[in-house]
N, C-alpha and C. Protein backbone atom coordinates (compact mmCIF):
# COMPACT_ATOMS: atom_id res chain seq x y z
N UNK A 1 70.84 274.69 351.82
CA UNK A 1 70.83 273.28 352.18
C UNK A 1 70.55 272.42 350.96
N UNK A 2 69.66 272.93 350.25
CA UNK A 2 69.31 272.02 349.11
C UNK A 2 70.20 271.98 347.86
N UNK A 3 71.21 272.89 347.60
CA UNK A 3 72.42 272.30 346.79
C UNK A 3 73.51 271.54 347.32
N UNK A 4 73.56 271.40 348.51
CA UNK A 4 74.44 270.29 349.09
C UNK A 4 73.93 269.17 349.84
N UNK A 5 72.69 269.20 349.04
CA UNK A 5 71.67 267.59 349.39
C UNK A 5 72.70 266.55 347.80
N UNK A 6 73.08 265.99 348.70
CA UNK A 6 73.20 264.58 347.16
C UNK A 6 72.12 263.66 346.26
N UNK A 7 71.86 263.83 345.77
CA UNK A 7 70.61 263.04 344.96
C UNK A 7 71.16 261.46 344.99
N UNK A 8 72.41 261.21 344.58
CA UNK A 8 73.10 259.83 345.05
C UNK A 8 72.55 259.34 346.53
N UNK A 9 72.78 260.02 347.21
CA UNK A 9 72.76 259.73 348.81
C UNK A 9 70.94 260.09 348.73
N UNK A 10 70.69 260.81 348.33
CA UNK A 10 68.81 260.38 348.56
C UNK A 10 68.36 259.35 348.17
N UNK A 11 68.76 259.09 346.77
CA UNK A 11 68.29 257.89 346.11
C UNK A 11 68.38 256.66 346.71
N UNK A 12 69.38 256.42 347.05
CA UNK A 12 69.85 255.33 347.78
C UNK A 12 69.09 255.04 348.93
N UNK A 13 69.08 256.08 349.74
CA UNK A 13 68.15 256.05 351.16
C UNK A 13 66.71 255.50 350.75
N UNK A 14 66.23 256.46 349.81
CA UNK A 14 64.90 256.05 349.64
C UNK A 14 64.56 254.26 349.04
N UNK A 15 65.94 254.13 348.23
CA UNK A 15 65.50 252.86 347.89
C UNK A 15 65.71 251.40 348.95
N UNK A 16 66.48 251.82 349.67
CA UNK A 16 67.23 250.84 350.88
C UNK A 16 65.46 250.55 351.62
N UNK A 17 65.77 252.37 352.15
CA UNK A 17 64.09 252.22 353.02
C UNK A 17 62.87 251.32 352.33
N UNK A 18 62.60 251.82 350.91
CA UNK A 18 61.28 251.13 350.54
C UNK A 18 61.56 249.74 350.96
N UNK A 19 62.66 248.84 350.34
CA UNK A 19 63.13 247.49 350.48
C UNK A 19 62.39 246.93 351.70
N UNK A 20 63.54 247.91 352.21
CA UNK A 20 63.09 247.46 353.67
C UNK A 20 61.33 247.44 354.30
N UNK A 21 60.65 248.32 353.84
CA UNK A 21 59.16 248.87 354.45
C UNK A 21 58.35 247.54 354.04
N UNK A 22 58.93 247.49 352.26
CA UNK A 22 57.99 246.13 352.19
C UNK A 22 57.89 244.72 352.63
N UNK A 23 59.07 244.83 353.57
CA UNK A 23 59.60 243.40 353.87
C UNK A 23 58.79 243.26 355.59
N UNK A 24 59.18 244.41 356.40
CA UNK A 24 58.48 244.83 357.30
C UNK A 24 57.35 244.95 357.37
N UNK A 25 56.36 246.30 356.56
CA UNK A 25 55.15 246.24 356.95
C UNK A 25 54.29 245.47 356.15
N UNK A 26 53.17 244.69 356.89
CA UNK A 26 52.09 243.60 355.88
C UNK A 26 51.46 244.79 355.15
N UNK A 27 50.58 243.69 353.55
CA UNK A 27 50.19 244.74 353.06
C UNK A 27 48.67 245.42 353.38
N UNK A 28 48.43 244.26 354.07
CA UNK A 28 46.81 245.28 354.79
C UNK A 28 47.10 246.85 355.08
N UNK A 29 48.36 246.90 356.22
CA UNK A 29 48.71 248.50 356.40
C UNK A 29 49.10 249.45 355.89
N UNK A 30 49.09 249.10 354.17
CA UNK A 30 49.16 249.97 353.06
C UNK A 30 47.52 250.76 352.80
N UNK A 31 46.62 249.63 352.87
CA UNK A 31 45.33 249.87 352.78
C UNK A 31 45.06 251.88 352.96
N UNK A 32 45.60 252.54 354.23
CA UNK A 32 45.19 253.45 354.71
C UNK A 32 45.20 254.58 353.57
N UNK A 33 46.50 254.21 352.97
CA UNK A 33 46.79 255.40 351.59
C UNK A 33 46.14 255.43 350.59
N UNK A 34 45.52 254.16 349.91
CA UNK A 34 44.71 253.91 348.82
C UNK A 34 43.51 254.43 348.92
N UNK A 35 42.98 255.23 350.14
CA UNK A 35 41.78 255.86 349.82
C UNK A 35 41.91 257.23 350.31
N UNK A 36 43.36 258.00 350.47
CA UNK A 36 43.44 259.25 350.76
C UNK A 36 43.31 260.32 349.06
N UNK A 37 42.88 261.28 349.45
CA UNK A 37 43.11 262.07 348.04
C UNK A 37 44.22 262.49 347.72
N UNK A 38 44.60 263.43 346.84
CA UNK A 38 45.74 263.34 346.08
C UNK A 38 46.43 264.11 347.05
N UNK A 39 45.48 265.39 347.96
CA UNK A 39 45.95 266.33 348.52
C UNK A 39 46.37 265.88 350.04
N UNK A 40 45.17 264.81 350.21
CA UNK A 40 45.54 264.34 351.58
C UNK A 40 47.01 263.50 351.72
N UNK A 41 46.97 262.83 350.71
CA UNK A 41 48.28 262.10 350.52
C UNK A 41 49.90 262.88 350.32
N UNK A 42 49.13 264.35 349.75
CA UNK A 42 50.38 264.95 349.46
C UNK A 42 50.83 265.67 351.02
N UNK A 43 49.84 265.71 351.95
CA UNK A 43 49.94 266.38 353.45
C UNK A 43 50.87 265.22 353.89
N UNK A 44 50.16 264.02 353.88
CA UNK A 44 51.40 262.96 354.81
C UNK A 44 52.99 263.20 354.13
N UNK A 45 52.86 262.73 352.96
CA UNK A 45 54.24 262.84 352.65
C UNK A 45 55.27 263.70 353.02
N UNK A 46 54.18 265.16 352.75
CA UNK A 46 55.32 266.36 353.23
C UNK A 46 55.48 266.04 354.97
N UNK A 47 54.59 265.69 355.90
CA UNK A 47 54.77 265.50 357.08
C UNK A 47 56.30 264.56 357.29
N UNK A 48 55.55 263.29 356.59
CA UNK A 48 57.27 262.39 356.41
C UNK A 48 58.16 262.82 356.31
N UNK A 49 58.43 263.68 355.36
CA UNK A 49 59.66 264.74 354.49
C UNK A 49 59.94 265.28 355.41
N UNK A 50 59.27 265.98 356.18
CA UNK A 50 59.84 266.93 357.39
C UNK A 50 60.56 265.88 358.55
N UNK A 51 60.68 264.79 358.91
CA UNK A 51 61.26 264.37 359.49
C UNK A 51 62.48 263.73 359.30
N UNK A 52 62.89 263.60 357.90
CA UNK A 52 64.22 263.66 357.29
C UNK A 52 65.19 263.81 357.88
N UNK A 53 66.60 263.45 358.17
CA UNK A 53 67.69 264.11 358.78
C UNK A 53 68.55 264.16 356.98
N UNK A 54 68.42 265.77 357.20
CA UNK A 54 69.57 266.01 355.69
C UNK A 54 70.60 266.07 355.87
N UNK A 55 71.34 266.15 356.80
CA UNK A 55 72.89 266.06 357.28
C UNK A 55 72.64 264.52 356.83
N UNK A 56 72.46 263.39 357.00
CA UNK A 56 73.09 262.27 356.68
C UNK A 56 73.08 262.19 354.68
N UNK A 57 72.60 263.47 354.32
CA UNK A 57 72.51 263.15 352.38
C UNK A 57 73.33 264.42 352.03
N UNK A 58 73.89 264.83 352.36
CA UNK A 58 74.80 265.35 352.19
C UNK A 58 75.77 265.51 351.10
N UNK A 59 76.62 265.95 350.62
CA UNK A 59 77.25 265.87 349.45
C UNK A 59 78.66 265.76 350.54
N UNK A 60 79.59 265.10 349.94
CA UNK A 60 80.97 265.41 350.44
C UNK A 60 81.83 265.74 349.58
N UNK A 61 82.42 267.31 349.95
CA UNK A 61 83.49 267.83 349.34
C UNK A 61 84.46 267.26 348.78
N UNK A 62 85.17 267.65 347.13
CA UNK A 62 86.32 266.70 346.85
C UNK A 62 87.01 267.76 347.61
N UNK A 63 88.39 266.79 347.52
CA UNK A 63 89.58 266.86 348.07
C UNK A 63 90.50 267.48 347.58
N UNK A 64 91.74 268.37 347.95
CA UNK A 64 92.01 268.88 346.90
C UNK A 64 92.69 267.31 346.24
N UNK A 65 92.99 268.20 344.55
CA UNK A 65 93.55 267.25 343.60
C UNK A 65 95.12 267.14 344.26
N UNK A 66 95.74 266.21 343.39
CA UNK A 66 97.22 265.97 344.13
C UNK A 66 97.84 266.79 342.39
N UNK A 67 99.22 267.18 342.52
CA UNK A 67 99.81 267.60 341.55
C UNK A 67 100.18 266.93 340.43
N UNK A 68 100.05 267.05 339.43
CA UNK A 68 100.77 266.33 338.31
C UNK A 68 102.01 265.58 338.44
N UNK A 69 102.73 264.70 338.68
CA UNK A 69 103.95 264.14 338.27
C UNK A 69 104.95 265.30 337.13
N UNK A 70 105.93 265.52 337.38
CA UNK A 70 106.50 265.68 336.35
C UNK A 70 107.54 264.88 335.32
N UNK A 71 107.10 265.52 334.03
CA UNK A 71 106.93 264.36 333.15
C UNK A 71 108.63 264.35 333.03
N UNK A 72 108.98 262.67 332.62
CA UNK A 72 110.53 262.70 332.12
C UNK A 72 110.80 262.88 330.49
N UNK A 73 111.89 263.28 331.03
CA UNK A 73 112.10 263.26 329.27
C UNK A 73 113.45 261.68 329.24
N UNK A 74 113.50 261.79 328.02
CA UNK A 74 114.71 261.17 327.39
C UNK A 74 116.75 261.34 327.85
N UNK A 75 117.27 260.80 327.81
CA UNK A 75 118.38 261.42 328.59
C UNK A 75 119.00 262.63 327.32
N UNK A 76 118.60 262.46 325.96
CA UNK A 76 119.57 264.17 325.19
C UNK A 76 117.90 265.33 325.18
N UNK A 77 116.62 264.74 326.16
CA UNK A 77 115.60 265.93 326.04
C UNK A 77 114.95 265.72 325.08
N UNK A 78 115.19 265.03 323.81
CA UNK A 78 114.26 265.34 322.94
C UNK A 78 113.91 264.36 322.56
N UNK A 79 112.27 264.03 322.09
CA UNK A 79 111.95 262.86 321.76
C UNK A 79 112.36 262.52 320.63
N UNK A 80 112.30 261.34 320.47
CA UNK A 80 112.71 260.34 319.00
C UNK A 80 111.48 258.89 318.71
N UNK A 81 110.70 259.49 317.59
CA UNK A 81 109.86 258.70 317.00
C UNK A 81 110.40 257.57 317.44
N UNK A 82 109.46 256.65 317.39
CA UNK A 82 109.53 255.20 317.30
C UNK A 82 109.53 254.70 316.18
N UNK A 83 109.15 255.00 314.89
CA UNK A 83 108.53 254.87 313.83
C UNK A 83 110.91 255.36 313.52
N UNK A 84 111.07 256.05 313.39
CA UNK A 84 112.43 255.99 313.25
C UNK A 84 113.37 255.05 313.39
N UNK A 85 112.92 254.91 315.08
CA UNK A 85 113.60 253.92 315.65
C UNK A 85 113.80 252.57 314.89
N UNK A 86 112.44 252.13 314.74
CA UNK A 86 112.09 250.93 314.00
C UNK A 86 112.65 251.36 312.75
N UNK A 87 112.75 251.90 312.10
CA UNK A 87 113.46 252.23 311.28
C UNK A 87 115.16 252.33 310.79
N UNK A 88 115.54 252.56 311.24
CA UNK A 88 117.27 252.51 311.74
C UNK A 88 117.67 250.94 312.18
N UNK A 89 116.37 250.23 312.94
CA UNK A 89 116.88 249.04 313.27
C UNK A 89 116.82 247.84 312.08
N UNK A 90 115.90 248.41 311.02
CA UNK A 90 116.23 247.54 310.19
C UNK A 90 117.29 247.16 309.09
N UNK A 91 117.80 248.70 309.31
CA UNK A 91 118.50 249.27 307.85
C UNK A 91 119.84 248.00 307.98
């Protein structure tokens, strides 16, 4: 699961959400975290983390590629400098 997590598609989530949290929650109700320890704090988070849906971060498969064009040539096949060209046209 975790090589077909997108870091694009996490990043994003996480930054949309914060936006959003600070706009939503006042900051008194931050208060609760500023006095947890490093370990207690690291318990909520992972709790948070576990409620994640990773199907929406997903990576999406490319596609196949489409084929090359094939290339034209000239109507006698072979190329002819330009540097010639310009050349001949002045003579």
């Amino acid at each position: 699961m975790e090589e077909n997590l997108s870091s694009y598609y996490l990043s994003l989530e996480i930054s949309q959400v914060y936006h959003g949290m600070l706009i939503a929650i006042p900051p008194q109700d931050w208060e609760i975290f500023r006095n947890l320890t490093t370990a207690q704090l690291a318990s909520v988070l992972k709790q948070l983390a576990g409620r994640v849906s990773l199907q929406k971060l997903q990576k999406h498969p490319r596609g196949a590629k489409r084929p090359q064009p094939k290339r034209k040539n000239s109507g006698n096949g072979q190329h002819v400098a330009t540097a010639k060209l310009l050349a001949r046209r002045n003579q």
